[in-house]
Each structure stands twice: as C-alpha cells, then as structure tokens.
C-alpha atoms as a PDB file:
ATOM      1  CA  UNK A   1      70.952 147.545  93.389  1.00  0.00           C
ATOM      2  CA  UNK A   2      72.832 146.206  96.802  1.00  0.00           C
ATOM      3  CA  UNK A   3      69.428 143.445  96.773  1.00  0.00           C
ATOM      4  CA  UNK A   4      70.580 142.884  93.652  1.00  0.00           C
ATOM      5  CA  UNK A   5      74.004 141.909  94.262  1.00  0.00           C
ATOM      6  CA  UNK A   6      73.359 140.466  97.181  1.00  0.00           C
ATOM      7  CA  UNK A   7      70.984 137.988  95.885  1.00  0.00           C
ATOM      8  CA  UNK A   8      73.354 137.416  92.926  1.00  0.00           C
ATOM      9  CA  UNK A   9      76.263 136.475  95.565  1.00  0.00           C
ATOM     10  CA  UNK A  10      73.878 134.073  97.409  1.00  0.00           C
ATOM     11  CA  UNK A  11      72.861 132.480  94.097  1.00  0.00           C
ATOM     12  CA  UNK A  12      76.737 131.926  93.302  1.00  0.00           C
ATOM     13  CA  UNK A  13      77.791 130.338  96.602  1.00  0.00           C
ATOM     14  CA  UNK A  14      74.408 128.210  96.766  1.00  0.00           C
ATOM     15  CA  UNK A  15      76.016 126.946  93.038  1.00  0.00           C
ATOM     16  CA  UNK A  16      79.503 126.537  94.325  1.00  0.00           C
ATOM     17  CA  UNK A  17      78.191 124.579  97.044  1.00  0.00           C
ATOM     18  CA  UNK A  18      76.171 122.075  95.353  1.00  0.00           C
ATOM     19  CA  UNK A  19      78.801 121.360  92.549  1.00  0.00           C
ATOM     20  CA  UNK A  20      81.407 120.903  95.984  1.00  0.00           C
ATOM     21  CA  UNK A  21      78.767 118.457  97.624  1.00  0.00           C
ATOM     22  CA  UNK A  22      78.736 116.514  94.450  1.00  0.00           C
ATOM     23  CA  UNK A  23      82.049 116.147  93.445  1.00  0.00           C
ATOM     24  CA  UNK A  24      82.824 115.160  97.005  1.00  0.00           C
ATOM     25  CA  UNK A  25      79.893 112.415  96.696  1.00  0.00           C
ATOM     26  CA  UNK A  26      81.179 111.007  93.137  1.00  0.00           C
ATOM     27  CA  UNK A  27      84.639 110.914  94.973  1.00  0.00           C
ATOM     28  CA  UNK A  28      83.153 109.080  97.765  1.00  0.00           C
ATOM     29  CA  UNK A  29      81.647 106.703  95.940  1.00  0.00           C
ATOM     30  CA  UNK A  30      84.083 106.289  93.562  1.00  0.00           C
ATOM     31  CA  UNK A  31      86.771 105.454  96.489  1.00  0.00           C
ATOM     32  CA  UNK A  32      83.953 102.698  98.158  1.00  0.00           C
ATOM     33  CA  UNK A  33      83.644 101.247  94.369  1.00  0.00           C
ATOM     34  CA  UNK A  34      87.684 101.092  94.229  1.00  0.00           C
ATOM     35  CA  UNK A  35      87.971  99.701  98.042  1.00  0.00           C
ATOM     36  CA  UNK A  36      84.933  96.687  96.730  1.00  0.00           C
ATOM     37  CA  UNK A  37      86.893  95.530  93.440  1.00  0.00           C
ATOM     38  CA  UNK A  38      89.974  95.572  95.640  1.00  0.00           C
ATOM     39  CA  UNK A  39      88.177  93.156  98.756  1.00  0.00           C
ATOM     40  CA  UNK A  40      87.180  91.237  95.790  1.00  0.00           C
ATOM     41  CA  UNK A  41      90.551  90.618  94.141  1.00  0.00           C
ATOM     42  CA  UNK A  42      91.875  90.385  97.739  1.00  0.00           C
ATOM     43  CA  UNK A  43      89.705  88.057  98.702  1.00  0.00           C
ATOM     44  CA  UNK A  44      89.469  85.421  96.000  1.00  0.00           C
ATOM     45  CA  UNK A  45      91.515  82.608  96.479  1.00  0.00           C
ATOM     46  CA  UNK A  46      93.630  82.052  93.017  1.00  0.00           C
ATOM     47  CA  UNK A  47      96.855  80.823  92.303  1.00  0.00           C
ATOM     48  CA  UNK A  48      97.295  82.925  89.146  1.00  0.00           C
ATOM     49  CA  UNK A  49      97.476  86.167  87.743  1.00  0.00           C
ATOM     50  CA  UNK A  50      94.733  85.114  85.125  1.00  0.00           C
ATOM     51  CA  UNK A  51      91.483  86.603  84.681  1.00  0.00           C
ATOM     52  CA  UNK A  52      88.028  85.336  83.485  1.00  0.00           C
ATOM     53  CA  UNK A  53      87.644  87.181  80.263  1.00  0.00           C
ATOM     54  CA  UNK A  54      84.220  87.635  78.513  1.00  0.00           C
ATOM     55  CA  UNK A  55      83.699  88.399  74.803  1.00  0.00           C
ATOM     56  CA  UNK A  56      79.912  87.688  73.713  1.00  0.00           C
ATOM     57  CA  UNK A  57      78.347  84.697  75.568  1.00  0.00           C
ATOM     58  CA  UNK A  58      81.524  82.543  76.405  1.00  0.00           C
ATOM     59  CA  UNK A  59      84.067  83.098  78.153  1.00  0.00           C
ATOM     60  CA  UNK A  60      88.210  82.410  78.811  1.00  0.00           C
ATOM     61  CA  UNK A  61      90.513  84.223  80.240  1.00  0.00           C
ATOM     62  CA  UNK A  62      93.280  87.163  80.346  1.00  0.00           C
ATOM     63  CA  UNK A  63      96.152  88.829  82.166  1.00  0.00           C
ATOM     64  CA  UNK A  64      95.239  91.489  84.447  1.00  0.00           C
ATOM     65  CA  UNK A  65      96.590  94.055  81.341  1.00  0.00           C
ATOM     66  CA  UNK A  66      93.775  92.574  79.222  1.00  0.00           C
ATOM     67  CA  UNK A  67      95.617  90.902  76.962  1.00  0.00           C
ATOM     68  CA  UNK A  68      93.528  87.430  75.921  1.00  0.00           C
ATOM     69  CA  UNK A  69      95.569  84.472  77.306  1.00  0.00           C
ATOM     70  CA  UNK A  70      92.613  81.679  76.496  1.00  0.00           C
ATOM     71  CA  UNK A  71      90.628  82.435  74.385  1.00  0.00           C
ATOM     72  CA  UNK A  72      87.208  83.227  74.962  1.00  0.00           C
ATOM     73  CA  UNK A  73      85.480  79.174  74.466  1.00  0.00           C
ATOM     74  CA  UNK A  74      83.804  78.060  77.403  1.00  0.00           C
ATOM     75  CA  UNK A  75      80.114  78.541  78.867  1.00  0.00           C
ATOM     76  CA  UNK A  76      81.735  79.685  82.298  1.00  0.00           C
ATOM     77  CA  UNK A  77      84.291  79.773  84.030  1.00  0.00           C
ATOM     78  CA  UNK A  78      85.795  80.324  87.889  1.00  0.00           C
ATOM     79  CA  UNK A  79      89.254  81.575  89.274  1.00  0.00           C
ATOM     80  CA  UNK A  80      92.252  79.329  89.182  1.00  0.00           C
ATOM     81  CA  UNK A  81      92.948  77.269  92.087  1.00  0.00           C
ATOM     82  CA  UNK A  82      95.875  75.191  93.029  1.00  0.00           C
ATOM     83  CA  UNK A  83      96.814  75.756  89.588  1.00  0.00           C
ATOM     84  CA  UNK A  84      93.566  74.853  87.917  1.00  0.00           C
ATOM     85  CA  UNK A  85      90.733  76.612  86.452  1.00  0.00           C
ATOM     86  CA  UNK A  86      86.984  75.205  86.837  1.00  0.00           C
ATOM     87  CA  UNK A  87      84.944  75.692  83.448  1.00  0.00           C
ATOM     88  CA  UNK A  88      81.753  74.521  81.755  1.00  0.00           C
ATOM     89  CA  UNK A  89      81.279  73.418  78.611  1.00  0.00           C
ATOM     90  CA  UNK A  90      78.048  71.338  77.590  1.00  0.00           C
ATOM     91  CA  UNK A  91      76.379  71.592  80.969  1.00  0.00           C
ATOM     92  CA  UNK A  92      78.984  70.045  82.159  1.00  0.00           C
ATOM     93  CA  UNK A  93      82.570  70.477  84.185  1.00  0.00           C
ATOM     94  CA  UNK A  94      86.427  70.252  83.792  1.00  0.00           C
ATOM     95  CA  UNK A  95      89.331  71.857  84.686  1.00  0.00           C
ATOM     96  CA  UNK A  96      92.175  73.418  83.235  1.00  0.00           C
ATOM     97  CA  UNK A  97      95.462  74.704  83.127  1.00  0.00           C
ATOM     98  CA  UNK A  98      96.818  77.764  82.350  1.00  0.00           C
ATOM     99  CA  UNK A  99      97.683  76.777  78.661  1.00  0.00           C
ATOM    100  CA  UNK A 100      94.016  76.583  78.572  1.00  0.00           C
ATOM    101  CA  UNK A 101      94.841  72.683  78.189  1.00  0.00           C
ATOM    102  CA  UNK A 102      92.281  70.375  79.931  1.00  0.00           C
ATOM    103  CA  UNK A 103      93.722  68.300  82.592  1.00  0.00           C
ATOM    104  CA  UNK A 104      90.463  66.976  84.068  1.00  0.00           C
ATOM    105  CA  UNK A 105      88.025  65.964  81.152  1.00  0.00           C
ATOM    106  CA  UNK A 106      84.459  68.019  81.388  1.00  0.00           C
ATOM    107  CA  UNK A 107      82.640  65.008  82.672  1.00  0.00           C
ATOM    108  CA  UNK A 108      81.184  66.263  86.033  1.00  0.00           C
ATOM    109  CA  UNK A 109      77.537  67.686  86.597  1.00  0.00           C
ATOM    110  CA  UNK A 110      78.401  69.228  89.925  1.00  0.00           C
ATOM    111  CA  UNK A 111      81.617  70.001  91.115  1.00  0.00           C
ATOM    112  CA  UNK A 112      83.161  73.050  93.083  1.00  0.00           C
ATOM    113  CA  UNK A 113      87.001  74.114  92.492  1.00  0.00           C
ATOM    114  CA  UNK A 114      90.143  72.989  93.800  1.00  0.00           C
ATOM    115  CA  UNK A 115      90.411  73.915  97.946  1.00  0.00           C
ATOM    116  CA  UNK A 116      94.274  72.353  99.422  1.00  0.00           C
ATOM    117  CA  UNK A 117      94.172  70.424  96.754  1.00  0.00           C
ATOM    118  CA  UNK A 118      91.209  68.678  96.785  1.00  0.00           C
ATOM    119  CA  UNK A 119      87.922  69.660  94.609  1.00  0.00           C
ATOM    120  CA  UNK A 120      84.288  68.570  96.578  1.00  0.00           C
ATOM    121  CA  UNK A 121      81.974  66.768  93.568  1.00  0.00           C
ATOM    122  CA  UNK A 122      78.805  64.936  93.840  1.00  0.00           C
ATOM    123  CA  UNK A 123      77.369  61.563  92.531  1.00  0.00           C
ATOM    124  CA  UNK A 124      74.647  59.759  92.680  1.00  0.00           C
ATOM    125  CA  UNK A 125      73.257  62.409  95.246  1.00  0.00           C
ATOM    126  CA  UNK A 126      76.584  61.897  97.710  1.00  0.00           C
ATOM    127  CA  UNK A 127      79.442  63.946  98.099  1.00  0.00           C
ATOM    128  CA  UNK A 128      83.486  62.929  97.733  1.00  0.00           C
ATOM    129  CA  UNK A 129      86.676  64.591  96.239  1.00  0.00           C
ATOM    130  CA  UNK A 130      88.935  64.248  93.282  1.00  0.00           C
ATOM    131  CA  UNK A 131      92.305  65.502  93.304  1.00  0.00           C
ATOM    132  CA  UNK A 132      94.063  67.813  91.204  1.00  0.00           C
ATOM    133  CA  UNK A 133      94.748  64.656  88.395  1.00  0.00           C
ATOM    134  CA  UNK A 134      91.231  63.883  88.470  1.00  0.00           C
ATOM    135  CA  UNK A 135      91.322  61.175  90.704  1.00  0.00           C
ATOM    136  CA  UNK A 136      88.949  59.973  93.256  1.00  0.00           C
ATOM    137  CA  UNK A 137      91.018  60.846  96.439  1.00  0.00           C
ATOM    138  CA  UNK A 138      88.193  60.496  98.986  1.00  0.00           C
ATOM    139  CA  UNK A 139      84.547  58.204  97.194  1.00  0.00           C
ATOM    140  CA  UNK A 140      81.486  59.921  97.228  1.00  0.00           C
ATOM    141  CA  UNK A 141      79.976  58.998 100.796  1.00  0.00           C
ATOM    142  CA  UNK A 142      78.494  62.154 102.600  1.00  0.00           C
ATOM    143  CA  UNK A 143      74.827  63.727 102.326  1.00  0.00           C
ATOM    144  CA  UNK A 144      76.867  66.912 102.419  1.00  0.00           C
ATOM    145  CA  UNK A 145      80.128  68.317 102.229  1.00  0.00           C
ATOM    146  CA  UNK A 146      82.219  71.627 101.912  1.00  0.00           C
ATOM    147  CA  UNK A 147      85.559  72.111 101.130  1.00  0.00           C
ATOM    148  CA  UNK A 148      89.260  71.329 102.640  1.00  0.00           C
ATOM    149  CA  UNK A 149      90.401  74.175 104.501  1.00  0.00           C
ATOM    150  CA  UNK A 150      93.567  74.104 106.418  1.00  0.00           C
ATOM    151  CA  UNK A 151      93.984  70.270 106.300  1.00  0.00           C
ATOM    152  CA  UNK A 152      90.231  69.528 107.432  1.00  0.00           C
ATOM    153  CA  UNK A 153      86.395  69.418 105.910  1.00  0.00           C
ATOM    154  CA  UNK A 154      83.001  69.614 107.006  1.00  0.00           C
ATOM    155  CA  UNK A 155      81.070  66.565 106.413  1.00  0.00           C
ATOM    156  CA  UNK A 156      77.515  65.353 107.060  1.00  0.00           C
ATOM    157  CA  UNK A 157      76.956  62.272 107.260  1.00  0.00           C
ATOM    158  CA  UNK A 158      74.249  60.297 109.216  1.00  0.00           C
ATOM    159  CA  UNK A 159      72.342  63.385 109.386  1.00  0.00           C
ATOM    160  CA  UNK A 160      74.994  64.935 111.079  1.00  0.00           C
ATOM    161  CA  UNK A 161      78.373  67.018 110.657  1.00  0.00           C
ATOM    162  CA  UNK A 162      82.023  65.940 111.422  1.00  0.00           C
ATOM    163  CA  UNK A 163      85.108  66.597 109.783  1.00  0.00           C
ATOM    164  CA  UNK A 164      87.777  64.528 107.973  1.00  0.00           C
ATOM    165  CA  UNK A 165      91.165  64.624 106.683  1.00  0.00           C
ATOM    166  CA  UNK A 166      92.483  65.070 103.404  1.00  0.00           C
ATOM    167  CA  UNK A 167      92.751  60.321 103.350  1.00  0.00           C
ATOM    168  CA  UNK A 168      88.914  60.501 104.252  1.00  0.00           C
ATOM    169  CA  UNK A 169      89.455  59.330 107.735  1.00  0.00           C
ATOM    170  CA  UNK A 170      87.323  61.392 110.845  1.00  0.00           C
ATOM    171  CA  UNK A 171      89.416  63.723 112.876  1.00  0.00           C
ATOM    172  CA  UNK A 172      86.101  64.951 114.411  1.00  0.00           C
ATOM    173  CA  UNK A 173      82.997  62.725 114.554  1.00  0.00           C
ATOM    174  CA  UNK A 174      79.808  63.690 113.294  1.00  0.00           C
ATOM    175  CA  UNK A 175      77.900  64.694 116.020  1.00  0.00           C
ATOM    176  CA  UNK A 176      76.652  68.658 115.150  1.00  0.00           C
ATOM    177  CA  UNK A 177      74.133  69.626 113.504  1.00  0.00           C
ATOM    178  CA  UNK A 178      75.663  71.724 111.278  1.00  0.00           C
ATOM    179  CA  UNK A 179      80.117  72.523 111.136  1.00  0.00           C
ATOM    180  CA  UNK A 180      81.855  75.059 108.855  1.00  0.00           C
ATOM    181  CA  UNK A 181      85.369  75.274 107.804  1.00  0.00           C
ATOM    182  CA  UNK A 182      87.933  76.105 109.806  1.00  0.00           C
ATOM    183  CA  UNK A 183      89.759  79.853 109.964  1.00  0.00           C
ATOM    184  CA  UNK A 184      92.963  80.324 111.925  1.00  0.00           C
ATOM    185  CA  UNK A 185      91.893  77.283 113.703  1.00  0.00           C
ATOM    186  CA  UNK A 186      88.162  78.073 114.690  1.00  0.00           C
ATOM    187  CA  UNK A 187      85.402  76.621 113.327  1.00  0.00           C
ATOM    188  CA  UNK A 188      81.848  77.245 113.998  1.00  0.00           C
ATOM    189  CA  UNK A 189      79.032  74.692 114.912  1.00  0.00           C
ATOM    190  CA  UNK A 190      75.928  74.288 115.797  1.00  0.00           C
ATOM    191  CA  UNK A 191      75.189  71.831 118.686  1.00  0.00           C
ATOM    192  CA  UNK A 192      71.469  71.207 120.437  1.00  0.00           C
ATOM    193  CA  UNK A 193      70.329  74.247 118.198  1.00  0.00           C
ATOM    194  CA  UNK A 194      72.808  76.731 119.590  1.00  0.00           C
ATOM    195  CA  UNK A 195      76.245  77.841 118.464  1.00  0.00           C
ATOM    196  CA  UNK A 196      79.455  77.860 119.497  1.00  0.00           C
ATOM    197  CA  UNK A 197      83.385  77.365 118.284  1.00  0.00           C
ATOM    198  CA  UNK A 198      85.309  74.751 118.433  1.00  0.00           C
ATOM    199  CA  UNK A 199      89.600  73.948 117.671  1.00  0.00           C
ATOM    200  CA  UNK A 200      90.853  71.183 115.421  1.00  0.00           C
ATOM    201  CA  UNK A 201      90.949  68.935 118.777  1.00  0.00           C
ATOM    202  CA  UNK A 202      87.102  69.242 119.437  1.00  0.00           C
ATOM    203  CA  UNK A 203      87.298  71.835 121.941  1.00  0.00           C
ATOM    204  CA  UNK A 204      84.229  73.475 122.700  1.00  0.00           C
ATOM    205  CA  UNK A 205      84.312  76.941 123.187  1.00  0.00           C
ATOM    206  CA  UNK A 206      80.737  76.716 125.208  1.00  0.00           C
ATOM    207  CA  UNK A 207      78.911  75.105 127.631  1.00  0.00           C
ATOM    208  CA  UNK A 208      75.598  73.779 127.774  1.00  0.00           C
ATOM    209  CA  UNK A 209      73.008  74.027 130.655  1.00  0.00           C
END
C-alpha cells in the first residue's frame, strides 16, 4: 500500500512539473512575441499614429484602437513618412495623406517612401528623388541609390559609391565600392574589398597596407 502511494505521489509531482515547465515556456514565448511587435513598432520610422489595415485583399489604414480611418482600397500599402503614406494601386505608386487624399498621383513603377523628406524613385533604369509635392528635387542620374539619412545619401554612380546632399551636389565622391547610410554619423564602406567606417568628412576609420 506505501508502493502504492508512493508511486501515486511521484505520478502527481511528475504532472505538476510538466504543466509548471509549460506554462513557464508559453510565458516565455509569449514575452519574446510581445518584446518583437514592440522592436517592430519601435523601430519603424512613421510620422503617424496610423496603421495599415487589411480587410480581404486590399488594404488602408486605422488607429492603433482599430477603428478604420481609410478605408480599406488600395493593393498595398507602407507606414507614413514625413507625413505621407506610400500605396499601390494598379501596379503602380502614390502617396497619401492622412485624409487618405492623394497628394502624389499613382504614376510611379518603383519608388521607396519618404526618408528627410526626400522619396528615392527610378526611371529609365536610373535613380533620383521627388520631394514630398511630387517634385523632381534631385533627376534620375545614379545606377544606384538609397535613401537620405541625416542630411546625406548613398549613391553609385560610375560604378562606384559616394554620397550627396539633399540639392544633388557630392559631399563625398564616389570612390567605394559599396557606402551605406549614415547612423549617428558613421557610415560603413567598402574600399579595395575590405570594410571600414567613415564620418560625414570622409574620415577613414582604417588603414590600408
């Protein structure tokens, strides 16, 4: 009777145990789920309290409650930006505000959203940037491009990367083979197929043999 209980009393804790272990794994992953969605949010650069909003196959947007702001009416659709919202509608891509009123017609086949005020779009295979009216501010010139980040933008051109200002002019000249944008005033390169940093004034944080 005492093997009885005894086994009884090991079969109970081995129970308690597992349902412990597994509430403290849903917890677990429940608090790394919460912490993601929160980088997310964190990390997304918008100018709005907005949200995309799906309902079917298209898509607008709503307030963080839920609540539909715009309705649901466009293929897709990105963050706002510097006040504006990228969206697609017939393959192709506009922007608008948060009315849900178009202030840049949908008349672009590639175009990425608005970065300090510029937006990076392509043409005829070459890269320049409108501004937030819809206006060329810099003409499509560069093989490549990325966007303005604080004041200054990667651009290839000549088969190699520089950067420029926000009136199109080079601050750095091309001469790596590949530059991304800057972050608290760093930005890495790559020079003679190595890497390195450099500051806004060209300084190179590395030294050749």
């Amino acid at each position: 009777m005492q093997k009885l209980l005894n086994r009884f009393l090991i079969f109970v804790v081995i129970v308690l145990l597992t349902i412990s272990i597994g509430e403290g794994i849903y917890i677990f992953r429940t608090k790394q789920s919460n912490s993601a969605s929160q980088i997310h949010l964190t990390n997304t650069n918008t100018s709005s309290l907005l949200v995309p909003y799906r309902k079917g196959n298209l898509w607008g947007f709503s307030d963080r409650n839920g609540k539909i702001v715009i309705e649901p009416q466009f293929e897709d659709v990105w963050f706002f930006t510097d006040g504006l919202a990228k969206v697609r509608i017939n393959n192709h891509y506009g922007f608008i505000n948060e009315k849900g009123d178009f202030v840049i017609e949908p008349k672009f086949e590639v175009v990425r959203a608005f970065r300090d005020g510029l937006a990076l779009f392509m043409k005829n295979g070459l890269f320049g940037y409108i501004d937030t009216k819809g206006n060329v501010a810099i003409p499509p010139q560069f093989e490549n491009a990325s966007d303005f980040k604080e004041g200054l933008a990667p651009v290839k051109k000549n088969g190699l990367w520089g950067y420029i200002d926000k009136s199109g002019r080079f601050v750095i000249a091309p001469m790596y083979n590949f530059a991304s944008t800057f972050e608290n005033g760093i930005a890495l390169v790559s020079f003679k197929e190595f890497d390195g940093y450099i500051d806004k004034n060209n300084h190179q944080f590395f030294k050749d043999d």
